[in-house]
Protein backbone atom coordinates (compact mmCIF):
# COMPACT_ATOMS: atom_id res chain seq x y z
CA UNK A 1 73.88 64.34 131.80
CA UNK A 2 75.71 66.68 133.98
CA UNK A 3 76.15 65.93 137.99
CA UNK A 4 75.44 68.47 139.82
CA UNK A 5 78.37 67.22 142.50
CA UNK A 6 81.91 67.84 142.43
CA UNK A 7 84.24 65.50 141.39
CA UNK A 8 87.13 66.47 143.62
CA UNK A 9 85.97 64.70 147.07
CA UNK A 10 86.47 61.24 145.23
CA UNK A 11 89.46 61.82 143.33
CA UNK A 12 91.41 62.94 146.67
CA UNK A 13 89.77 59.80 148.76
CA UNK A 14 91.45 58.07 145.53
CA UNK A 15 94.70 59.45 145.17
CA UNK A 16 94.83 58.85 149.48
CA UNK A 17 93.63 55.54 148.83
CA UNK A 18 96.40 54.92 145.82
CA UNK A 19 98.92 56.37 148.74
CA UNK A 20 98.10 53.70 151.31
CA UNK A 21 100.00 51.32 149.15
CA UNK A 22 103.70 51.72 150.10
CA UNK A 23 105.02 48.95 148.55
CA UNK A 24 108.50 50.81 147.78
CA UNK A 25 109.26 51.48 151.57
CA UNK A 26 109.05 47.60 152.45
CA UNK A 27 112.56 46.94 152.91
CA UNK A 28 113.77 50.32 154.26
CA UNK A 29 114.94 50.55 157.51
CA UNK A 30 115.66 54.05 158.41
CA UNK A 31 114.55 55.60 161.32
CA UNK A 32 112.34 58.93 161.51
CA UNK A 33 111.87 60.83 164.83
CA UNK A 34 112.51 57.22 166.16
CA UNK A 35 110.02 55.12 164.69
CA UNK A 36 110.25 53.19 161.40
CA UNK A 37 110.00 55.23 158.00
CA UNK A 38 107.05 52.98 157.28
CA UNK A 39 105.28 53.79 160.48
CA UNK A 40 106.22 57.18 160.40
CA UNK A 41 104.79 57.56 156.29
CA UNK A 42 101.54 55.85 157.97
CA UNK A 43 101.10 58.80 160.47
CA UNK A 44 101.65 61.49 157.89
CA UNK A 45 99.08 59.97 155.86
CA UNK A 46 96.52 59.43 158.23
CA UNK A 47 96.98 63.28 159.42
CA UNK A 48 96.74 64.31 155.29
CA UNK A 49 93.49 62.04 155.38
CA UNK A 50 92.12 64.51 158.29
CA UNK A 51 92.83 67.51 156.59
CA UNK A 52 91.09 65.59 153.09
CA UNK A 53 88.54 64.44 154.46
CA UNK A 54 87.49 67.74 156.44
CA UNK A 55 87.80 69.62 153.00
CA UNK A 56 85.13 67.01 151.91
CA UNK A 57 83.08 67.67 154.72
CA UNK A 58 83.46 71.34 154.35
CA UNK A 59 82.87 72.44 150.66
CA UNK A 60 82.33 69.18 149.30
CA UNK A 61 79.36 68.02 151.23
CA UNK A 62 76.38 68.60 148.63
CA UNK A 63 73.70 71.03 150.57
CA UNK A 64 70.92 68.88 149.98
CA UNK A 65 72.50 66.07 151.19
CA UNK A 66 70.58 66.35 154.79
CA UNK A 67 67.09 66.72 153.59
């Protein structure tokens, strides 16, 4: 049977989702624009997560969705 939706909304909230997981920053101490590199990989993935998840909303969304 063949869906009707896209597949690419759920397989970018994935691959974000694998992302969250920054288990090889742990023990790094650098600095970036003055915060932590951890922090600062945080902020750059919360602002790709925006864009993501206003693709989604955008041309993802299935039309008949609202009625």
């Amino acid at each position: 049977m063949e869906s009707s939706y896209p597949r690419w909304p759920l397989l970018a909230l994935l691959a974000l989702a694998a992302a969250f997981e920054n288990f090889w920053m742990w023990a790094d101490d650098r600095l970036v624009l003055g915060v932590p590199v951890n922090l600062a990989y945080h902020v750059g993935l919360c602002v790709a997560t925006t864009f993501v998840l206003a693709a989604v909303v955008r041309w993802g969304w299935p039309d008949d969705a609202d009625e």
